[in-house]
Protein backbone atom coordinates (compact mmCIF):
# COMPACT_ATOMS: atom_id res chain seq x y z
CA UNK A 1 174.17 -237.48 -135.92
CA UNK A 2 173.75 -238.04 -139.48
CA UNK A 3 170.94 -235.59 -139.74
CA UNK A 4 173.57 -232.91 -138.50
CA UNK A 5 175.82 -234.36 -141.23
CA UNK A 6 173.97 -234.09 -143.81
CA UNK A 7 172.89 -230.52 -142.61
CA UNK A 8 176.21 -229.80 -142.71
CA UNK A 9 177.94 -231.06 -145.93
CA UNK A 10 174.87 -232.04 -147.80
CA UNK A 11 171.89 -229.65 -146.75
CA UNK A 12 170.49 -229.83 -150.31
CA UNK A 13 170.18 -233.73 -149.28
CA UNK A 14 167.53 -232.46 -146.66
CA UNK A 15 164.99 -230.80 -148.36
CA UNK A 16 161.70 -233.04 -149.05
CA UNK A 17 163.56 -235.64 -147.12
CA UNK A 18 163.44 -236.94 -143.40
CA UNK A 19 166.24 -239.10 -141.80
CA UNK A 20 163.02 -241.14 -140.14
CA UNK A 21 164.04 -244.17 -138.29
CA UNK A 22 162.88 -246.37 -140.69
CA UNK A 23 165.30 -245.17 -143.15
CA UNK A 24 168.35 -244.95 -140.71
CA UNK A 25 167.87 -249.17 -139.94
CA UNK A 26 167.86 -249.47 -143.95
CA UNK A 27 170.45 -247.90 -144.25
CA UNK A 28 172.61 -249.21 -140.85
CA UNK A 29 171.75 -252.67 -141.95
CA UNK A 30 172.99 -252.34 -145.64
CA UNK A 31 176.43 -251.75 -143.77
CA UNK A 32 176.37 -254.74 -142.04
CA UNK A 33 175.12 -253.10 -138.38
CA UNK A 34 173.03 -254.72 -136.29
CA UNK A 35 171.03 -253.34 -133.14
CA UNK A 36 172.98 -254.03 -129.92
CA UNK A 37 171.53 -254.12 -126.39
CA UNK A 38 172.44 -255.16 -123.19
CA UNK A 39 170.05 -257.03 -120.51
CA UNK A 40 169.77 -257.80 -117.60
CA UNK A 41 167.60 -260.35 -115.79
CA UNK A 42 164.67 -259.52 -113.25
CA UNK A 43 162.62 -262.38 -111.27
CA UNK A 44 159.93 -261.81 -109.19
CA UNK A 45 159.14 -264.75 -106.76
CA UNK A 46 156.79 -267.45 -108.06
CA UNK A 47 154.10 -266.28 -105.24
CA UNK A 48 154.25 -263.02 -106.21
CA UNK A 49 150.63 -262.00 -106.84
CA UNK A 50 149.71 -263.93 -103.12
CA UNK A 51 151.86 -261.53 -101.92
CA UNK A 52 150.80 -258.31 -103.07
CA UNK A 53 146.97 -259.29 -103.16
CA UNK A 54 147.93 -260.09 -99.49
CA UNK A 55 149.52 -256.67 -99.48
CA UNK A 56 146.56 -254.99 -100.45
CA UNK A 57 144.15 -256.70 -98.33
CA UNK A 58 145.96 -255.22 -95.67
CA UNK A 59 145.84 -252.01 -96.70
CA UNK A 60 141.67 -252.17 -96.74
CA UNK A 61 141.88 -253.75 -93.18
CA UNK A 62 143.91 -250.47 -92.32
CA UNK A 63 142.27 -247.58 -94.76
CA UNK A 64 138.56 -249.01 -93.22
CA UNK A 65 139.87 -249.24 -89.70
CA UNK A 66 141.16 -245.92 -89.58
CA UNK A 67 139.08 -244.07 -92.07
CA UNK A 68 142.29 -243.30 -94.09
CA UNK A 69 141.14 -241.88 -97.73
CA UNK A 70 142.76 -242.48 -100.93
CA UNK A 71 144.56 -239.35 -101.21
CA UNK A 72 146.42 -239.90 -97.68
CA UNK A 73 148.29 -243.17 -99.85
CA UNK A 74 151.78 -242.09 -100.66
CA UNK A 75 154.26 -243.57 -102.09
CA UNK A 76 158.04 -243.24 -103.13
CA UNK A 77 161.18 -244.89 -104.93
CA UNK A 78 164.91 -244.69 -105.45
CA UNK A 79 166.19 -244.93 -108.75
CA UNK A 80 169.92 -244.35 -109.69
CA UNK A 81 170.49 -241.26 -112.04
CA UNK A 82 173.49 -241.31 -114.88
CA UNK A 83 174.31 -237.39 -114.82
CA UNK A 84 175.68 -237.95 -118.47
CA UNK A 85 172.95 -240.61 -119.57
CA UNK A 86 173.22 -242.69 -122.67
CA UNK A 87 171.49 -245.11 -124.46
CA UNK A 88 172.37 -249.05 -123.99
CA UNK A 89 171.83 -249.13 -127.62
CA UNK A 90 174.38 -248.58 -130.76
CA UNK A 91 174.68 -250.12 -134.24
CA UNK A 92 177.82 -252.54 -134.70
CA UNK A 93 179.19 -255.17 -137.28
CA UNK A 94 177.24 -258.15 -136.97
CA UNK A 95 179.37 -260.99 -134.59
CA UNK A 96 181.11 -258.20 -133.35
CA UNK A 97 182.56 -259.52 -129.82
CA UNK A 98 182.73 -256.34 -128.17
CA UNK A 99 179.95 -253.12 -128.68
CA UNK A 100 181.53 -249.80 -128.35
CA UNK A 101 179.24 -247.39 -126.69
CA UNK A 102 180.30 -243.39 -126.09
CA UNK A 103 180.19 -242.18 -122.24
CA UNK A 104 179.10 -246.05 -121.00
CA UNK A 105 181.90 -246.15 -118.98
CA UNK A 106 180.64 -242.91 -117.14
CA UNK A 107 179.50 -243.52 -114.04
CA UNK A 108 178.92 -240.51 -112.51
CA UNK A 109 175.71 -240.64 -110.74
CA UNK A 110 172.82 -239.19 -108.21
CA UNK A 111 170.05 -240.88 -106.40
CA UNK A 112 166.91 -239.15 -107.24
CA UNK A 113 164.01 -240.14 -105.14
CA UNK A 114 160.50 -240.04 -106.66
CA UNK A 115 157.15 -239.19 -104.11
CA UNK A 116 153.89 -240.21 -105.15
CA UNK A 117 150.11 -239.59 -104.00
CA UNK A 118 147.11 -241.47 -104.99
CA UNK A 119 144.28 -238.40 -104.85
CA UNK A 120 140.40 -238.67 -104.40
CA UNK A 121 139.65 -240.39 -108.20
CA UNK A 122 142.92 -242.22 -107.73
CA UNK A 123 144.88 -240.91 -110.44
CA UNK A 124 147.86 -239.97 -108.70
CA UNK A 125 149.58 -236.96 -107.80
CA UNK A 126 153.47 -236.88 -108.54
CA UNK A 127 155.08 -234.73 -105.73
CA UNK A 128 158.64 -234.32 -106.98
CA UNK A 129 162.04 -236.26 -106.39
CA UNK A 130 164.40 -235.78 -104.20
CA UNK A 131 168.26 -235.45 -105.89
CA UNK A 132 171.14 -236.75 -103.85
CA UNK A 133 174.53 -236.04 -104.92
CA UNK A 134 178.18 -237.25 -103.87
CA UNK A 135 180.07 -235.10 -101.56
CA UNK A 136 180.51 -233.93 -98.29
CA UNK A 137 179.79 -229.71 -98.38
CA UNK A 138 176.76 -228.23 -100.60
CA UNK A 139 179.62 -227.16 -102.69
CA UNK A 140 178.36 -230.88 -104.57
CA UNK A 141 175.02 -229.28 -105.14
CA UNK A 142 174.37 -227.51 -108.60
CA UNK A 143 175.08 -223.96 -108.30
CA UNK A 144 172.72 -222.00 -105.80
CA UNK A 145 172.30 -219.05 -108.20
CA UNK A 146 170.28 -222.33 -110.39
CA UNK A 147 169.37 -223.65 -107.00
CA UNK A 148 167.15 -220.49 -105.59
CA UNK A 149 166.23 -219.10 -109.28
CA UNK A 150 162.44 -220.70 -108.20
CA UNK A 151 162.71 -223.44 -111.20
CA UNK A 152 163.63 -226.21 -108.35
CA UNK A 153 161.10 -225.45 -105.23
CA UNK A 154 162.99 -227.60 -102.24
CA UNK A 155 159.12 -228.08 -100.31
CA UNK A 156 156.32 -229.63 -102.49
CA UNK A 157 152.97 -227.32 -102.35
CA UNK A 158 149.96 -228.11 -104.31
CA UNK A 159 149.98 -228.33 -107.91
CA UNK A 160 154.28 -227.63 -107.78
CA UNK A 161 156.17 -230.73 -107.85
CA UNK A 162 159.77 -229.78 -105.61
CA UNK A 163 163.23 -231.34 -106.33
CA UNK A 164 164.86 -231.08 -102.85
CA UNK A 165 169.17 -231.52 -103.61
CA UNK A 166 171.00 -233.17 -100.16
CA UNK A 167 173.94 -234.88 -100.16
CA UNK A 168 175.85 -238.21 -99.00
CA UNK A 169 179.16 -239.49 -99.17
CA UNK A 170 178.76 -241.41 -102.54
CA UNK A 171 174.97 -240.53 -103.78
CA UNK A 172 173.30 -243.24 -101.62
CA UNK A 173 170.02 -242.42 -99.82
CA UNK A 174 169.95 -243.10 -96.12
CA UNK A 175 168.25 -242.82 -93.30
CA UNK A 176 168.73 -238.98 -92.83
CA UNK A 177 167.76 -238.55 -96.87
CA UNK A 178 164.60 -240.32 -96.35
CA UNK A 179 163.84 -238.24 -93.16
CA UNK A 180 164.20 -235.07 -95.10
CA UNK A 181 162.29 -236.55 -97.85
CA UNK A 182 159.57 -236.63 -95.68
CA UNK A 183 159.90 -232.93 -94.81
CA UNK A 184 159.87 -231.77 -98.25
CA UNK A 185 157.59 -233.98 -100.00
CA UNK A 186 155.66 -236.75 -98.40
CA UNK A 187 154.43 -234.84 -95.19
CA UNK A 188 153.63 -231.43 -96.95
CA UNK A 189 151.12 -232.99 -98.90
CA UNK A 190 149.57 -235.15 -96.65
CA UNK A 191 149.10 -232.01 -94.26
CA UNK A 192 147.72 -230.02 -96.83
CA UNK A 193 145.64 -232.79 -97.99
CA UNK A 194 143.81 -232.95 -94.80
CA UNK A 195 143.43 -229.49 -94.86
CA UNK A 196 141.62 -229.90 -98.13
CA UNK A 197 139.52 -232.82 -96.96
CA UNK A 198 138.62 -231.37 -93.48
CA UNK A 199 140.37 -234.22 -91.80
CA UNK A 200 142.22 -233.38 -88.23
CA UNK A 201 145.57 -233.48 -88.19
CA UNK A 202 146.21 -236.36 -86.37
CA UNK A 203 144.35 -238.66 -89.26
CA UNK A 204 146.29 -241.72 -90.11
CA UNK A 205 147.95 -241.69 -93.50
CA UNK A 206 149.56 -244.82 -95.15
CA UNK A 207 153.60 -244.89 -97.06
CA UNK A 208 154.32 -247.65 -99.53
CA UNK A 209 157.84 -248.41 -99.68
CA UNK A 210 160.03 -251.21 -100.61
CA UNK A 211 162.16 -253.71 -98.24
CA UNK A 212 165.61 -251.72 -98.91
CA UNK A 213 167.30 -252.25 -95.28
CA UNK A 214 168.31 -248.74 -94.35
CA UNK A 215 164.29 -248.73 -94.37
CA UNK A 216 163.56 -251.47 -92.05
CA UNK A 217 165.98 -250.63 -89.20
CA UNK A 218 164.43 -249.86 -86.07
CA UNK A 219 165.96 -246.55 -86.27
CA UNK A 220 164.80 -245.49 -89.16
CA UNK A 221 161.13 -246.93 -88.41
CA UNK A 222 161.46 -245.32 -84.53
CA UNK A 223 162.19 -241.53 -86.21
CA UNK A 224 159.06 -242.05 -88.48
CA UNK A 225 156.69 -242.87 -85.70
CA UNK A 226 158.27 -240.94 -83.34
CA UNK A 227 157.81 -237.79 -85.65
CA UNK A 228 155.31 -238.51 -87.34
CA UNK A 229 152.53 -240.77 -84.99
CA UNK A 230 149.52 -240.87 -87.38
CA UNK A 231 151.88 -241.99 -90.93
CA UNK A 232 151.78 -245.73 -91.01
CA UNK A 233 154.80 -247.61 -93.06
CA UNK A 234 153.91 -250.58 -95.12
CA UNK A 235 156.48 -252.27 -97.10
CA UNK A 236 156.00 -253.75 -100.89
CA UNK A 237 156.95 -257.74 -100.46
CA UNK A 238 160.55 -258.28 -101.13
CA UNK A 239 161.22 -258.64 -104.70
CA UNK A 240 158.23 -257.66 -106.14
CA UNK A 241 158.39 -253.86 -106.32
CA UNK A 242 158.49 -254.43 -110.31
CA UNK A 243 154.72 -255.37 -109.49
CA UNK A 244 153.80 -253.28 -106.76
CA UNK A 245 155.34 -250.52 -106.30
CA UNK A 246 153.86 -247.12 -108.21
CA UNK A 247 156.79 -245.54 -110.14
CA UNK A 248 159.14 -248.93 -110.28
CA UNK A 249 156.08 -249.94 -112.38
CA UNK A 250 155.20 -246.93 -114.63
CA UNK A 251 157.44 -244.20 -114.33
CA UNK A 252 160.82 -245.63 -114.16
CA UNK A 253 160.55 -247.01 -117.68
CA UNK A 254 159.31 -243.36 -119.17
CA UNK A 255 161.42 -241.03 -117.43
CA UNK A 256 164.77 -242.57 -117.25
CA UNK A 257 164.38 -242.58 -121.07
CA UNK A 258 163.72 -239.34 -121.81
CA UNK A 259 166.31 -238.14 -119.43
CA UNK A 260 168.30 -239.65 -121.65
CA UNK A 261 166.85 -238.66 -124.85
CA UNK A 262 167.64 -234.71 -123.95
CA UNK A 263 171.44 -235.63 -123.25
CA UNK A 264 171.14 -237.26 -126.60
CA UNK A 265 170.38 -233.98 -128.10
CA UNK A 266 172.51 -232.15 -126.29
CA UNK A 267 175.03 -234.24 -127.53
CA UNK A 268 173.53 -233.67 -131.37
CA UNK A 269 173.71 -230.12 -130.87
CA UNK A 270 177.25 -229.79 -129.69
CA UNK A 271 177.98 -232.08 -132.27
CA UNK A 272 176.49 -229.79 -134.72
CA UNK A 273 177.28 -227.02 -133.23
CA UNK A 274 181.20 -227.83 -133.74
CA UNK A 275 180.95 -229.18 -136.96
CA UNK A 276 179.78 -225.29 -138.31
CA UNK A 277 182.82 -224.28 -136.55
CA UNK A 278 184.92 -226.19 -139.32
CA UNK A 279 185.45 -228.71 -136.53
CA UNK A 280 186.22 -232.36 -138.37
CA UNK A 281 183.52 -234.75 -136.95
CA UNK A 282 186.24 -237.12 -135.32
CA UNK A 283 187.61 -234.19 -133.45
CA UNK A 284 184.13 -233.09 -132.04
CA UNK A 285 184.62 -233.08 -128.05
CA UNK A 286 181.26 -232.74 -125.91
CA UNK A 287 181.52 -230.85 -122.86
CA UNK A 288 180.90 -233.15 -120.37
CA UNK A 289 182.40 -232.36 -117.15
CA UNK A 290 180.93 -232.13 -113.91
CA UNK A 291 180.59 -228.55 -113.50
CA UNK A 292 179.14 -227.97 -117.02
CA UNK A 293 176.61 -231.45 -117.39
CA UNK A 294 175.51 -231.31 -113.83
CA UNK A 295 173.38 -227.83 -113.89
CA UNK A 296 172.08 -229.42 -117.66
CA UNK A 297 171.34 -232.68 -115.93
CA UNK A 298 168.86 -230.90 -113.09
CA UNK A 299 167.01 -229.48 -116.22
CA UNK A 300 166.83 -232.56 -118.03
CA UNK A 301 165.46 -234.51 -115.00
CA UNK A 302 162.78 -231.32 -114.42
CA UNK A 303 161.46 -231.52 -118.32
CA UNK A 304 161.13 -235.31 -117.65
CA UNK A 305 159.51 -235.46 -114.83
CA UNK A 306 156.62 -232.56 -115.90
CA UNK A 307 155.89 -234.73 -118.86
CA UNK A 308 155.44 -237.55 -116.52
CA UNK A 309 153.06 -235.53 -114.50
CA UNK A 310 151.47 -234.68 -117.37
CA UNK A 311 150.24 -237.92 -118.48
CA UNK A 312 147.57 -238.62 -116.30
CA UNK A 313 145.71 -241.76 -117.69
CA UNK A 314 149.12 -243.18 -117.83
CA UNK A 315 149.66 -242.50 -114.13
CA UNK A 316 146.53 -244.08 -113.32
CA UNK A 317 146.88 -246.96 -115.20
CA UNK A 318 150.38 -247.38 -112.95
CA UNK A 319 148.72 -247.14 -109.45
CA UNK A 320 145.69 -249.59 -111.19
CA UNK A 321 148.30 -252.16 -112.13
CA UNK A 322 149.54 -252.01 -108.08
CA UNK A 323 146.59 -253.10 -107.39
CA UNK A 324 146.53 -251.04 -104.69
CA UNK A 325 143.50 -248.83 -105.59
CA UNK A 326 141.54 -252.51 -105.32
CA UNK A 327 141.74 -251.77 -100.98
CA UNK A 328 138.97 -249.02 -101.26
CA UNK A 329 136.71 -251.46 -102.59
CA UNK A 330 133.54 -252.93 -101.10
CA UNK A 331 134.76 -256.99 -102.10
CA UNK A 332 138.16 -256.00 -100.61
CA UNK A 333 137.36 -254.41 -97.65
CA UNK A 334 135.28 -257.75 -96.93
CA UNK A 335 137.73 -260.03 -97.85
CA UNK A 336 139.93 -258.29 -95.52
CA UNK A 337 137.58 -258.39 -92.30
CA UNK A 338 137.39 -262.17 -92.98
CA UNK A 339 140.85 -263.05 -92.89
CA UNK A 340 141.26 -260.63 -89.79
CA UNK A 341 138.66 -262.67 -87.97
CA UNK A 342 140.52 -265.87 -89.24
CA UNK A 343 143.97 -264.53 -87.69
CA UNK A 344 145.62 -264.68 -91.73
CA UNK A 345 145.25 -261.05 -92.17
CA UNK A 346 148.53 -260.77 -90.56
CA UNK A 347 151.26 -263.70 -90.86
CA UNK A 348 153.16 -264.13 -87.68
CA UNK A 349 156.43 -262.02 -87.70
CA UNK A 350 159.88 -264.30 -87.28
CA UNK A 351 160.68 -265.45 -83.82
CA UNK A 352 162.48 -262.51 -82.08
CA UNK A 353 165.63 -262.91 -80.07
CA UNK A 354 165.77 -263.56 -76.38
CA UNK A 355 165.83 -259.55 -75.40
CA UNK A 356 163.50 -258.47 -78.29
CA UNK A 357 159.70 -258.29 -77.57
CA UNK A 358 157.23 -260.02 -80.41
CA UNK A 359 154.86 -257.26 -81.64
CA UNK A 360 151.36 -258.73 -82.17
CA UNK A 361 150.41 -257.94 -85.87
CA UNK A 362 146.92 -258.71 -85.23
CA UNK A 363 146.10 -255.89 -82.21
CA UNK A 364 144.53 -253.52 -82.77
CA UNK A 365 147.23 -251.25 -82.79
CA UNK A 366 148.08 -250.96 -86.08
CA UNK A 367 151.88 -250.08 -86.10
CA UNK A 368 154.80 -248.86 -88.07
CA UNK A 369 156.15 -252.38 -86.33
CA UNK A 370 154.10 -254.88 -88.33
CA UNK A 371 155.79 -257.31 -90.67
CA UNK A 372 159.19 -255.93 -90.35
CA UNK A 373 162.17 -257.48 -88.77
CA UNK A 374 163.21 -255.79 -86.01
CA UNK A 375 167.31 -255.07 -87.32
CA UNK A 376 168.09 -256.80 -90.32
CA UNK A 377 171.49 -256.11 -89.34
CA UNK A 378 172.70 -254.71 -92.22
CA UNK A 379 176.42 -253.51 -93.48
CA UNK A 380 178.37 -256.13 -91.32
CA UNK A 381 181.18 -256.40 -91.92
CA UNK A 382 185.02 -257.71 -90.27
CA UNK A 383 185.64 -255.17 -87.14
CA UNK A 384 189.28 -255.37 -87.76
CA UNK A 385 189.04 -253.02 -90.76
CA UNK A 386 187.04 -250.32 -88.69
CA UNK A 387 190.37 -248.31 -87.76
CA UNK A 388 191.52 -248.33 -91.19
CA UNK A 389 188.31 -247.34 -93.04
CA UNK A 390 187.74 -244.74 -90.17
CA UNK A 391 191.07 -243.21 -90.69
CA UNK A 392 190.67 -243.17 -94.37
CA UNK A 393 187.29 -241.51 -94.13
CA UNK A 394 189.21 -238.91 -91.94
CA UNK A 395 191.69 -238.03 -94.65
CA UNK A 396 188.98 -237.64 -96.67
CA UNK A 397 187.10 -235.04 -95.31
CA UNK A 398 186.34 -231.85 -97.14
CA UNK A 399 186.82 -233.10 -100.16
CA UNK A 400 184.20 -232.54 -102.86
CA UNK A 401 182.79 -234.96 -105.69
CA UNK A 402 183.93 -232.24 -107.87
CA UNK A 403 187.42 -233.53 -107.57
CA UNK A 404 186.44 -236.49 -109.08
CA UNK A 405 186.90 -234.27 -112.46
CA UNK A 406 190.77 -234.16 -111.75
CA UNK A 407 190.88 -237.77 -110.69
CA UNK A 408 191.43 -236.95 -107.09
CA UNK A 409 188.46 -239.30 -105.74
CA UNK A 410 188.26 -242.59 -106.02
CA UNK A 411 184.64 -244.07 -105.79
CA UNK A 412 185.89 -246.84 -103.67
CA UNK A 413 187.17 -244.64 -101.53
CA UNK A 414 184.18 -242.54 -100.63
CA UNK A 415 182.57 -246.55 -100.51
CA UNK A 416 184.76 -247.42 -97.66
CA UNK A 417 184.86 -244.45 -96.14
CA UNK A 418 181.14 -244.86 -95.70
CA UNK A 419 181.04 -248.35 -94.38
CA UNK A 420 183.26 -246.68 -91.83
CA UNK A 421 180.57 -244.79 -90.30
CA UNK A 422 178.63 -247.59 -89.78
CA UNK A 423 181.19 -249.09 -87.59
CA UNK A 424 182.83 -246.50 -85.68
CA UNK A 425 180.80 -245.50 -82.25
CA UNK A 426 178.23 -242.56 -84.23
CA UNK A 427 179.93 -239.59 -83.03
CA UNK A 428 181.70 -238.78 -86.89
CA UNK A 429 177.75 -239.65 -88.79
CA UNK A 430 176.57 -237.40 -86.09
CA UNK A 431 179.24 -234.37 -86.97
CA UNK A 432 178.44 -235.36 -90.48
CA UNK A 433 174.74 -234.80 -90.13
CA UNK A 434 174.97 -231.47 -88.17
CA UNK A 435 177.45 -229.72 -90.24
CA UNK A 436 175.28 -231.04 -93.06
CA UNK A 437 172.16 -229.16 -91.76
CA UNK A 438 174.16 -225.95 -91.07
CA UNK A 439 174.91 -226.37 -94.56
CA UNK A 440 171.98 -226.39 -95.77
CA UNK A 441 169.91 -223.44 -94.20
């Protein structure tokens, strides 16, 4: 901002000089600012490194057992998406009680879900991320003219990372999301990559993914093995994803950012732009609707993401500090067998209900079933306000996140509305689902 000030009403200002950062804190704190930033608090469990050395030693019991490669590891990660990002960082008076911020009230927002590979030296192949916006037609999508132009490839192939758009009710991944996931990214590779490595198709191939409860249902783990026999789910220990989980370690910290480091120059250049247009800087109004920000948002997310590609050693370092790369090793692969034969490989499960049957994590069949509870009996909540919630999803229906432009959705809406499909008997999810898929062929 104040280097398209000075360009403006002081470009002689500019030449032989650089508005460099260290010059913009002089200058910020001679006016009494002070750098403002908001936290927020993250605890992994004391036993965390038990648990994902444990983890990992069960991943070299399975990789050895069934001859499962390094480049059939895949891994992937949900991370919330502001579609007008900004920085949690401004200048203010010093002791000022409250900090200001433009757009930090906008909470507009997609899911994008990231897919990972380790390959043969273990570096890591990024596969794309999934975007899921709000609404309930593809009308919510970005434009289909930006859509089909062949920038955004829906089905990863090799080399071409793919950014496959769905939808939801209000942005959340579920479990239809992270079945079509699957098709797009995860499974695409994983076939191809046993192309590549003369494997048969039937070779087992290992997902990493975190203890998020949509993914421990016994639906959602039934469809996977059902589908998809020879992919084997294993879940990062609760609460420690910040330590073993690929991108929640390396890649959420560097993309995010520069996400929002292009809106921050799109804002400059509107800003800018304006401002030559004789428009007085504190009547300088960025373009931020839905329409206009969402089609630069898929851009901004796509430039991101290529640069995260890009950086190999960095990517390597990520999947070294998982520790997961430590399973393919001759010392782990020991350690492993030994605590197999000592029956610690695998901790019993919880004690099942009366009608539920115990899996035995120690057989030899080495299932999607191990180490997961069997319902964790998620979104439970009073019956009595099923009938209301259900008839307020109905009125609902058709409407677009679009809307939310004019005011015409309320987020808390589209919140209950969902929680009604969880309680009614299926039937209105299932309608959902199909019309969805008609949708989007």
């Amino acid at each position: 901002m104040i280097r398209s000030y000075l360009g403006e009403h002081a470009p002689e200002r500019l030449k032989g000089f650089s508005v460099s950062d260290s010059w913009t804190k002089a200058l910020l704190y001679a006016i009494n600012l002070t750098p403002r930033k908001g936290t927020s608090n993250r605890k992994e469990p004391s036993d965390w490194e038990e648990q994902i050395e444990l983890m990992v030693l069960q991943i070299a019991y399975i990789a050895e057992k069934e001859n499962i490669p390094p480049a059939l590891i895949t891994a992937f990660d949900h991370i919330g998406l502001q579609i007008m990002p900004v920085r949690n960082q401004t200048w203010a008076e010093v002791n000022a009680d409250t900090v200001p911020l433009m757009h930090l009230d906008d909470y507009r927002q997609i899911t994008g879900v990231v897919a990972e590979a380790m390959n043969d030296d273990m570096g890591g192949v990024v596969l794309g991320m999934q975007l899921v916006y709000q609404g309930t037609t593809d009308k919510c999508l970005p434009a289909r003219d930006i859509r089909n132009n062949g920038d955004f490839p829906a089905v990863y192939s090799p080399g071409v990372m793919a950014y496959p758009m769905t939808y939801t009710y209000n942005h959340w991944a579920d479990e239809e999301t992270n079945m079509e996931l699957f098709e797009a990214l995860i499974i695409p590779y994983l076939q191809q990559t046993k192309v590549r490595l003369s494997l048969p198709p039937d070779q087992k191939a290992i997902t990493l993914l975190d203890c998020w409860p949509v993914q421990k249902t016994a639906s959602f783990r039934s469809r996977v093995k059902t589908r998809y026999p020879w992919l084997l789910l294993r879940y990062i220990p609760p609460k420690c994803t910040g330590k073993g989980q690929k991108f929640d370690v390396d890649g959420g910290g560097i993309v995010k950012p520069k996400i929002v480091a292009r809106a921050q120059k799109y804002v400059e250049s509107e800003f800018t732009r304006q401002m030559k247009e004789g428009i007085p800087a504190d009547k300088v109004n960025v373009d931020v609707r839905l329409g206009t920000i969402k089609q630069r948002h898929l851009y901004w997310v796509k430039e991101s993401m290529t640069e995260f590609a890009a950086n190999m050693p960095a990517r390597k370092k990520g999947w070294e500090k998982t520790r997961v790369p430590n399973a393919f090793t001759d010392a782990y692969k020991a350690r492993a067998r030994e605590l197999h034969a000592q029956g610690k490989l695998f901790p019993p499960l919880p004690v099942p209900a009366d009608d539920e049957e115990q899996p035995d994590p120690a057989s030899d069949d080495i299932s999607n079933e191990e180490q997961v509870d069997e319902d964790p009996g998620l979104l439970k909540r009073p019956v009595e306000n099923v009938a209301a919630c259900t008839g307020l999803w109905e009125a609902r229906q058709g409407v677009d996140s679009d809307d939310e432009e004019e005011g015409e959705l309320e987020l808390a809406d589209m919140t209950v509305g969902t929680f009604a499909i969880s309680f009614a008997d299926g039937k209105d999810e299932v309608a959902f689902q199909s019309e969805k898929k008609k949708r989007m062929e």
